[in-house]
PDB file of N, CA and C in Angstrom:
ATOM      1  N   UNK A   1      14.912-144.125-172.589  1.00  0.00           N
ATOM      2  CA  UNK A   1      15.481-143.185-171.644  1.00  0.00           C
ATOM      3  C   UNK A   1      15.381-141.794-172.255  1.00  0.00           C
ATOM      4  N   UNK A   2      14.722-140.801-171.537  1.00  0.00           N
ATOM      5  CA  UNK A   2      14.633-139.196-171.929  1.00  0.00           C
ATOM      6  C   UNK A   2      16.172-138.889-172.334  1.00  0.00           C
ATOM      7  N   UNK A   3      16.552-137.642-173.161  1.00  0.00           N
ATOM      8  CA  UNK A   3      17.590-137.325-172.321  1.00  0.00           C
ATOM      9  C   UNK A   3      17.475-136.155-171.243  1.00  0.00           C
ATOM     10  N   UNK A   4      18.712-135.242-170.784  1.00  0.00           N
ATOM     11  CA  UNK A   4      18.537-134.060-169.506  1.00  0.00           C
ATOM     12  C   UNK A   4      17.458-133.461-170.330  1.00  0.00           C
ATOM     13  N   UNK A   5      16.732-132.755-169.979  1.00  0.00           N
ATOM     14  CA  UNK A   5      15.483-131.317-170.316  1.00  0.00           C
ATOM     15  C   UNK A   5      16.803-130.252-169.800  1.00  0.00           C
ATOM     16  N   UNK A   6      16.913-129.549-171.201  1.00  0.00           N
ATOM     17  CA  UNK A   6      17.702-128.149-170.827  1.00  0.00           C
ATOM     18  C   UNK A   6      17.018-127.485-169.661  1.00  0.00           C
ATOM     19  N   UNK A   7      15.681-127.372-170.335  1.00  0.00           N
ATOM     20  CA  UNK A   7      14.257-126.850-169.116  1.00  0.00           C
ATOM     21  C   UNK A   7      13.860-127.830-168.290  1.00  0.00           C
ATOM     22  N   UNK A   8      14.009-128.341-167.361  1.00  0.00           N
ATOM     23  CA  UNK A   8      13.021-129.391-167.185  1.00  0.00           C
ATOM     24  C   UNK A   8      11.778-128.585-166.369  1.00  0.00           C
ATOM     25  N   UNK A   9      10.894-129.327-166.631  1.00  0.00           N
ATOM     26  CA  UNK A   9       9.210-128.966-166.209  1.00  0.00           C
ATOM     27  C   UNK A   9       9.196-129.036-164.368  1.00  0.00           C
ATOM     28  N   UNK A  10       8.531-127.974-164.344  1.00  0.00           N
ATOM     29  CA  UNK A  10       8.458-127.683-162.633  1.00  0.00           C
ATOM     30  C   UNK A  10       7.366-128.891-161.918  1.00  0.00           C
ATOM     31  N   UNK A  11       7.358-129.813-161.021  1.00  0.00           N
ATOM     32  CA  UNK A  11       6.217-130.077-160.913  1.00  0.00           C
ATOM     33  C   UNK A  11       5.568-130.251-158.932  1.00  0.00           C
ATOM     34  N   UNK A  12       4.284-130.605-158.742  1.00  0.00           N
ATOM     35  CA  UNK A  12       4.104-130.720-157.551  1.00  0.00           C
ATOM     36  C   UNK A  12       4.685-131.929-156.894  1.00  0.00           C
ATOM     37  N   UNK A  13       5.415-131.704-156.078  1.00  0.00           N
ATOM     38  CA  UNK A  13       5.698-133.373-155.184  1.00  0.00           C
ATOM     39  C   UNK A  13       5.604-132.976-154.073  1.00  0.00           C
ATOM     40  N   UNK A  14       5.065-134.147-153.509  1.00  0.00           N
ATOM     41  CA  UNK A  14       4.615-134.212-152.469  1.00  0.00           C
ATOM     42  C   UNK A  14       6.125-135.152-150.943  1.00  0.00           C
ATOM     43  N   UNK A  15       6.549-134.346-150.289  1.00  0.00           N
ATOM     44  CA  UNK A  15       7.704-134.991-149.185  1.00  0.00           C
ATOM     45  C   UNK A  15       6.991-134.732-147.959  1.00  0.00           C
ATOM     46  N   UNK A  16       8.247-136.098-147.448  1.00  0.00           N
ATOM     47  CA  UNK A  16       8.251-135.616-145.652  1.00  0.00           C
ATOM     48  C   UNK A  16       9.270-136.175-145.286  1.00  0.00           C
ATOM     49  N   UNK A  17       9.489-135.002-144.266  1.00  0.00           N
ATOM     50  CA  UNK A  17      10.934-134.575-144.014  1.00  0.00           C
ATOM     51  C   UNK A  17      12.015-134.525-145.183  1.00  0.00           C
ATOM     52  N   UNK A  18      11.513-133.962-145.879  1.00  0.00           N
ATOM     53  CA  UNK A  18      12.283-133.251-147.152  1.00  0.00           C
ATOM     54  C   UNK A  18      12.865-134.212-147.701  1.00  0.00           C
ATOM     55  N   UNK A  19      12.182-135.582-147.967  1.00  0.00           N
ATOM     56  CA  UNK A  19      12.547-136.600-149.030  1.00  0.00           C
ATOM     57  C   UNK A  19      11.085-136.861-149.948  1.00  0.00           C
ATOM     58  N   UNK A  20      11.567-136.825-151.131  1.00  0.00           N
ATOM     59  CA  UNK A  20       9.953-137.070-152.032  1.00  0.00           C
ATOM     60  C   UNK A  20       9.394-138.567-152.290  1.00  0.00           C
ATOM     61  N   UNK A  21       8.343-138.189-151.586  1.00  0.00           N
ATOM     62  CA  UNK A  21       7.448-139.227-151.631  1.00  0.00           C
ATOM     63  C   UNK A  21       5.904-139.412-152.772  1.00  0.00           C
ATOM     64  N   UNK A  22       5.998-138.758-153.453  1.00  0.00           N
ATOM     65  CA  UNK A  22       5.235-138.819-154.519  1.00  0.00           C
ATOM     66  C   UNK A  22       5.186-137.465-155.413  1.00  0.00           C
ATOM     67  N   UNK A  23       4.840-137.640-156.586  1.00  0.00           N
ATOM     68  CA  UNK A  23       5.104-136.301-157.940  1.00  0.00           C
ATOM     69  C   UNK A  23       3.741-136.846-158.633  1.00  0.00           C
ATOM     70  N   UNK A  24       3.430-135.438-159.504  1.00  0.00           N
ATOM     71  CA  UNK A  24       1.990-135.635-160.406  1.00  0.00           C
ATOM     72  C   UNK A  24       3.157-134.960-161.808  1.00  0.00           C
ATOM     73  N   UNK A  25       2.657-136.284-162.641  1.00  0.00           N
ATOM     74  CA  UNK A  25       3.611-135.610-164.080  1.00  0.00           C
ATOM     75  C   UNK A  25       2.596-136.143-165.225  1.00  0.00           C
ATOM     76  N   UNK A  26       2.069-135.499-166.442  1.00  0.00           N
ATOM     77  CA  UNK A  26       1.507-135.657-167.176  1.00  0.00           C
ATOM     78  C   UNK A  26      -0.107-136.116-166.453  1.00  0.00           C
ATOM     79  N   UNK A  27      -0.221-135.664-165.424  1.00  0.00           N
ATOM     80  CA  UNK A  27      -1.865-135.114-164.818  1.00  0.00           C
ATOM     81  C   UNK A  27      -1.953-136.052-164.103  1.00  0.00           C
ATOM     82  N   UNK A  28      -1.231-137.589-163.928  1.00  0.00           N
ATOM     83  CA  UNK A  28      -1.133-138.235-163.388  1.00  0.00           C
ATOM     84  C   UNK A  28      -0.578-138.355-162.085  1.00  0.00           C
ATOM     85  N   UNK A  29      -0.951-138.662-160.654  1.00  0.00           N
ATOM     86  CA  UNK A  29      -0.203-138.737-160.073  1.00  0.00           C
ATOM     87  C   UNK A  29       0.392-139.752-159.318  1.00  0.00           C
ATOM     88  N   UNK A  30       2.189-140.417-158.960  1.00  0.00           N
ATOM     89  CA  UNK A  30       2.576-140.979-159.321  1.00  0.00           C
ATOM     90  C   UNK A  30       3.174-141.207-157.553  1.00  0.00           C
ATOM     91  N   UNK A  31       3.283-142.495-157.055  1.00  0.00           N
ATOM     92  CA  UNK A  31       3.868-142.544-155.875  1.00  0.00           C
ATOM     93  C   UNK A  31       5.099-143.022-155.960  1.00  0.00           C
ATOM     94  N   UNK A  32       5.998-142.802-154.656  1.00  0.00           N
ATOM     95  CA  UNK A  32       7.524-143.192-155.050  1.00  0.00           C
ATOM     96  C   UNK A  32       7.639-144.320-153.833  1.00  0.00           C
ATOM     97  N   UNK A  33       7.680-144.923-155.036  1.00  0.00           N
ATOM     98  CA  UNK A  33       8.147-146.681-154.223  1.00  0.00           C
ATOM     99  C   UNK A  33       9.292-146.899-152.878  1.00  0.00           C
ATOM    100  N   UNK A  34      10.391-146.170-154.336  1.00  0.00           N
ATOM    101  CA  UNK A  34      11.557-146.142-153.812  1.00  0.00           C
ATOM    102  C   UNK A  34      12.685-145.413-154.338  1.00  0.00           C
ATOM    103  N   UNK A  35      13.633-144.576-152.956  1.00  0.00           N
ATOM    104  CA  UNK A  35      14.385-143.657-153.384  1.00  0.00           C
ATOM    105  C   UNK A  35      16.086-145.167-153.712  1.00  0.00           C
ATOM    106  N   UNK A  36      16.606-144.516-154.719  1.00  0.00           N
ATOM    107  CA  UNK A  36      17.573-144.855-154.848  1.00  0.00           C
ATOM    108  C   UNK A  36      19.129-144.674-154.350  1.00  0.00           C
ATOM    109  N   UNK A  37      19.032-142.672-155.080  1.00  0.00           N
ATOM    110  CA  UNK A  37      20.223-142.001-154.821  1.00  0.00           C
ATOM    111  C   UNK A  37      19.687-141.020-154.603  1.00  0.00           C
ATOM    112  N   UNK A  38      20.592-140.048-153.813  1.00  0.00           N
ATOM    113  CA  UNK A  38      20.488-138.869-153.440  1.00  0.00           C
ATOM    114  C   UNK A  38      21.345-138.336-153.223  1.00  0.00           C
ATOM    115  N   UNK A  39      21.968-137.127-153.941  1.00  0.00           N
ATOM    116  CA  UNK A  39      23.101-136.585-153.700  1.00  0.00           C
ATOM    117  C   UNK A  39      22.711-134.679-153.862  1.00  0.00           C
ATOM    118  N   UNK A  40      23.942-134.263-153.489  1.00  0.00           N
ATOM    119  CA  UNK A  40      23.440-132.529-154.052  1.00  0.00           C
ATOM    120  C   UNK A  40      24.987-131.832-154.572  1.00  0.00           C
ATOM    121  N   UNK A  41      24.014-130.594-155.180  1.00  0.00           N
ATOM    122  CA  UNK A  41      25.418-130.246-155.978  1.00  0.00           C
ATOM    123  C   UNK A  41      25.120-128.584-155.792  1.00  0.00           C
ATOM    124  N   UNK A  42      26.229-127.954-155.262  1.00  0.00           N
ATOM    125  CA  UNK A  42      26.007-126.711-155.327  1.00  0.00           C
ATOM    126  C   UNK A  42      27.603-126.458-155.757  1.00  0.00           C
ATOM    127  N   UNK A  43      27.061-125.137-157.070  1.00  0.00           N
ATOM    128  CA  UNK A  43      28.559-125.060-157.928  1.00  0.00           C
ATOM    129  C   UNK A  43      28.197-123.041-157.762  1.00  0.00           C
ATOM    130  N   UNK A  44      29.332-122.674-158.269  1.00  0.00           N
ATOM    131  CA  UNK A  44      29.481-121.250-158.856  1.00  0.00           C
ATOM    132  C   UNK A  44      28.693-120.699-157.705  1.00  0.00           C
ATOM    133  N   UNK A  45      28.436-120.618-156.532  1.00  0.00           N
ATOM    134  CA  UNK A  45      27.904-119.794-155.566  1.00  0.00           C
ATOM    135  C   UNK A  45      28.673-118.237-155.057  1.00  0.00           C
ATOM    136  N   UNK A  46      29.866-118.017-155.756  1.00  0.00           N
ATOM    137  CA  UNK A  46      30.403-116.907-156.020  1.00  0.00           C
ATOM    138  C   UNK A  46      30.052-115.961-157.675  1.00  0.00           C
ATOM    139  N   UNK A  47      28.935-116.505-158.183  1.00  0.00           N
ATOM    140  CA  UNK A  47      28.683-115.898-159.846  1.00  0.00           C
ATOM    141  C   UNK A  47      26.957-115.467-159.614  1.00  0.00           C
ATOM    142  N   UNK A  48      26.762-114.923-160.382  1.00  0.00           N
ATOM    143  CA  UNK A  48      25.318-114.902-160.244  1.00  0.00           C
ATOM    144  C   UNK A  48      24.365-115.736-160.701  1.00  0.00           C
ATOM    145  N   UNK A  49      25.014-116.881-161.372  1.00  0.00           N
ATOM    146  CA  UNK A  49      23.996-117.820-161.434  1.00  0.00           C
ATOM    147  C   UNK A  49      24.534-119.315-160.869  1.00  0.00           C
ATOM    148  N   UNK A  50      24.159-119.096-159.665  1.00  0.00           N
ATOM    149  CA  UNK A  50      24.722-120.179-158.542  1.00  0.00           C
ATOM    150  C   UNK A  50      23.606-121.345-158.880  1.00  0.00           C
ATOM    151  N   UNK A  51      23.778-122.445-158.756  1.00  0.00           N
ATOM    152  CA  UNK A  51      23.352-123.756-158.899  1.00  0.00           C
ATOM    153  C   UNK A  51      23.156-124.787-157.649  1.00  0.00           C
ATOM    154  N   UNK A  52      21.732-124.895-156.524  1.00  0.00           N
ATOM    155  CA  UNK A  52      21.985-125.282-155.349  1.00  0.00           C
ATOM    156  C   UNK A  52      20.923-126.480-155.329  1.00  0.00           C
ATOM    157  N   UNK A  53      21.498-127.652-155.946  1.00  0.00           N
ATOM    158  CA  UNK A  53      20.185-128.672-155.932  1.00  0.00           C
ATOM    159  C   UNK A  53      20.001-129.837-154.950  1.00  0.00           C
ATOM    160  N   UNK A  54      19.218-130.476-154.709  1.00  0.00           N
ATOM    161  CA  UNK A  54      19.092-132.167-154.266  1.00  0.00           C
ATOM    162  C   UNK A  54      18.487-132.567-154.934  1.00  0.00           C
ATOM    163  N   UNK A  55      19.207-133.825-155.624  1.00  0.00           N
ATOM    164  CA  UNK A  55      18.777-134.480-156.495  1.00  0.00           C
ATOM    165  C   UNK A  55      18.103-135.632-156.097  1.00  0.00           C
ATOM    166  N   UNK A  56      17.674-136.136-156.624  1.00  0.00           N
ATOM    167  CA  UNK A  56      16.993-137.758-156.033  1.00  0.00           C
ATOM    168  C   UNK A  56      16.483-138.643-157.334  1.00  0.00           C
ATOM    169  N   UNK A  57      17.182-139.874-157.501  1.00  0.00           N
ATOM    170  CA  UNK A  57      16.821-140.971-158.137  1.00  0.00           C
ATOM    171  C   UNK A  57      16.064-141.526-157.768  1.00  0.00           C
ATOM    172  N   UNK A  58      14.256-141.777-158.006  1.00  0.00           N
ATOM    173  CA  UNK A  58      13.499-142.574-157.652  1.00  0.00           C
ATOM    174  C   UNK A  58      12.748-143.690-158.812  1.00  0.00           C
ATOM    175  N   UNK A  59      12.097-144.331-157.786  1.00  0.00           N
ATOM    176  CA  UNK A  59      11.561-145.438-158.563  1.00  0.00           C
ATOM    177  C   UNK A  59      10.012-145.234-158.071  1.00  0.00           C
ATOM    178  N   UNK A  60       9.168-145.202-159.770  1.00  0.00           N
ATOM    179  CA  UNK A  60       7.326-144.888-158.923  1.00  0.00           C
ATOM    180  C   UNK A  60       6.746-146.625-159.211  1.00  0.00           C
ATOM    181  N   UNK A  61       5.263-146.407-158.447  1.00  0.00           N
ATOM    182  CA  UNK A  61       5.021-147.350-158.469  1.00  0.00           C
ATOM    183  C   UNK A  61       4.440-148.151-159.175  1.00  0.00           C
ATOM    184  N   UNK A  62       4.432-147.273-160.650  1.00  0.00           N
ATOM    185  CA  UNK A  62       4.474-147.487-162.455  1.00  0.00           C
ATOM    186  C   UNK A  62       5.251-147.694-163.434  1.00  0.00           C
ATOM    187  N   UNK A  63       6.462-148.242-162.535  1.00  0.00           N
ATOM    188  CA  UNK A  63       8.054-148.814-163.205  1.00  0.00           C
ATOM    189  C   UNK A  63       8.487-147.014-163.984  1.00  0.00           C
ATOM    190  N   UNK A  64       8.670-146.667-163.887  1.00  0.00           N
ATOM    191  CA  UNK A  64       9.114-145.148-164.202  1.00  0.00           C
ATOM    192  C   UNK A  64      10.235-145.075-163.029  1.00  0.00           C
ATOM    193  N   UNK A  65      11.535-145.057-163.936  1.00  0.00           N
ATOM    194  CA  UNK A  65      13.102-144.771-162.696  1.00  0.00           C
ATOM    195  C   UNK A  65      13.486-142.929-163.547  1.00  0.00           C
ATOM    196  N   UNK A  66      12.996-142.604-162.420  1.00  0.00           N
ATOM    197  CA  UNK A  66      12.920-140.882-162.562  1.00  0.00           C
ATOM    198  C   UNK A  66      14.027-140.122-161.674  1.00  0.00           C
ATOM    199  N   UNK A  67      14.600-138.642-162.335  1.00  0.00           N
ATOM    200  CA  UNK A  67      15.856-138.330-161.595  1.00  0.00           C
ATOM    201  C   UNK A  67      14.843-136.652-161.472  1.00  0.00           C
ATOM    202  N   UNK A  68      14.586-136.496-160.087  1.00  0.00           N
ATOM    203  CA  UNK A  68      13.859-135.099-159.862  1.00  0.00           C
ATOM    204  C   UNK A  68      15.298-134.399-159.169  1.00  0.00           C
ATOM    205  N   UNK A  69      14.527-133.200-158.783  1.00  0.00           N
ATOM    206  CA  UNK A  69      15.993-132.449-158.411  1.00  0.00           C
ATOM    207  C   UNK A  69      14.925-131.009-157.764  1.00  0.00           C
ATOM    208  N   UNK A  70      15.610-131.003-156.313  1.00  0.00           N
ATOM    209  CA  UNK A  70      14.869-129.505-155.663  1.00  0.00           C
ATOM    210  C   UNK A  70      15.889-128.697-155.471  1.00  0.00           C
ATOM    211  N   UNK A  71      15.002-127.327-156.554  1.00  0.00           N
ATOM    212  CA  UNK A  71      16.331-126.476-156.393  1.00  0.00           C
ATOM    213  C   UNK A  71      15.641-125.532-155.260  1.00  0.00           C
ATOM    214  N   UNK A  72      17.460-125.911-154.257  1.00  0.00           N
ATOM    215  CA  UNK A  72      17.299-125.051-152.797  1.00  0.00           C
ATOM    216  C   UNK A  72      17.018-123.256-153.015  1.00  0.00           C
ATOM    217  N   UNK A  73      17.046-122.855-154.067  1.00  0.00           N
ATOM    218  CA  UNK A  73      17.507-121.221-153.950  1.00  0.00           C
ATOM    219  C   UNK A  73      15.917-120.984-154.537  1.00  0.00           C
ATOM    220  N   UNK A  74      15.000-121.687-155.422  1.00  0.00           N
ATOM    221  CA  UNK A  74      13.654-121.102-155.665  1.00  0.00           C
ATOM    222  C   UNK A  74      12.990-122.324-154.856  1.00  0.00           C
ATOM    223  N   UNK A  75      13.268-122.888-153.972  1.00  0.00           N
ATOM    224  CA  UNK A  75      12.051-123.930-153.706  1.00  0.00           C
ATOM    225  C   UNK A  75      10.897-124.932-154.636  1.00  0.00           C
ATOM    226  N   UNK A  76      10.896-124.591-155.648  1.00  0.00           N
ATOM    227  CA  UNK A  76      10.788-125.222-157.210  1.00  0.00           C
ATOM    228  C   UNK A  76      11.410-127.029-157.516  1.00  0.00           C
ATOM    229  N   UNK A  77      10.517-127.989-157.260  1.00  0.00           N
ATOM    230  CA  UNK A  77      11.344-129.138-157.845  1.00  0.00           C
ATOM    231  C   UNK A  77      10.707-129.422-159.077  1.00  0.00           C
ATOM    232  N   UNK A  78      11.415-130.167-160.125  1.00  0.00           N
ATOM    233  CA  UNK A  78      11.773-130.161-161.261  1.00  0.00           C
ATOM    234  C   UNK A  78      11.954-131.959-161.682  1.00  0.00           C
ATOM    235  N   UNK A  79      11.224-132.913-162.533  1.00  0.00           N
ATOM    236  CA  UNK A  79      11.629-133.512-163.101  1.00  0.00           C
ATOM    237  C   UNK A  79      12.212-133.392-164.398  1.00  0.00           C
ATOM    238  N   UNK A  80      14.156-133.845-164.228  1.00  0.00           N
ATOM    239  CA  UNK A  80      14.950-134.030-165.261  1.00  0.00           C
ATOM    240  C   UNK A  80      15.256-134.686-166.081  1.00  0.00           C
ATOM    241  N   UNK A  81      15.003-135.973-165.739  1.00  0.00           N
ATOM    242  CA  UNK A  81      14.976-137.516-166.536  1.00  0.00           C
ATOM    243  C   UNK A  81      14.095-138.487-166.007  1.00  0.00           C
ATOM    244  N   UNK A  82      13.271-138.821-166.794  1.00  0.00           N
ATOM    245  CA  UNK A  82      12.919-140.471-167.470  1.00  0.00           C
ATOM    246  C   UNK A  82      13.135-141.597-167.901  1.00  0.00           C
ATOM    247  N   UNK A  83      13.373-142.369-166.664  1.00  0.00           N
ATOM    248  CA  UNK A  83      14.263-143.976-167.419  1.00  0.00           C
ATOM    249  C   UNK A  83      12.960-144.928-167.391  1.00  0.00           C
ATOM    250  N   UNK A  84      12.254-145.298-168.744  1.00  0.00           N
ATOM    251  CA  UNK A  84      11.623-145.691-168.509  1.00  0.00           C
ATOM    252  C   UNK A  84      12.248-148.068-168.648  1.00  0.00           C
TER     253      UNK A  84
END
């Protein structure tokens, strides 16, 4: 298991209707079997560094249980963790 990426790496995924259905990570690209969880978290939206994500627990179709996350305020999604 990764742990969080302070940074985590920006990457392309591919959705429809704004659920992800496949990501390219390490040049590879990777389809999503299956979503697990999905939740969102928006904190400090009164500070200047407001925090507005959807997260999503998926499963690809290379046993990789991955936690991506689209942040709503740059349009930018981001894989955070690796359960391999």
């Amino acid at each position: 298991m990764s742990p969080f990426w302070a940074d985590p790496p920006a990457l392309p995924v591919h959705t429809q209707d704004g659920r992800p259905m496949g990501f390219t990570w390490q040049g590879v690209p990777r389809r999503i079997a299956r979503i697990g969880q999905h939740w969102r978290v928006h904190t400090a939206w009164w500070e200047a560094r407001e925090v507005w994500r959807d997260y999503w627990q998926v499963a690809t179709d290379d046993a990789y249980l991955c936690v991506l996350y689209h942040d709503l305020l740059t349009g930018r999604w981001h894989l955070e963790r690796v359960l391999e």
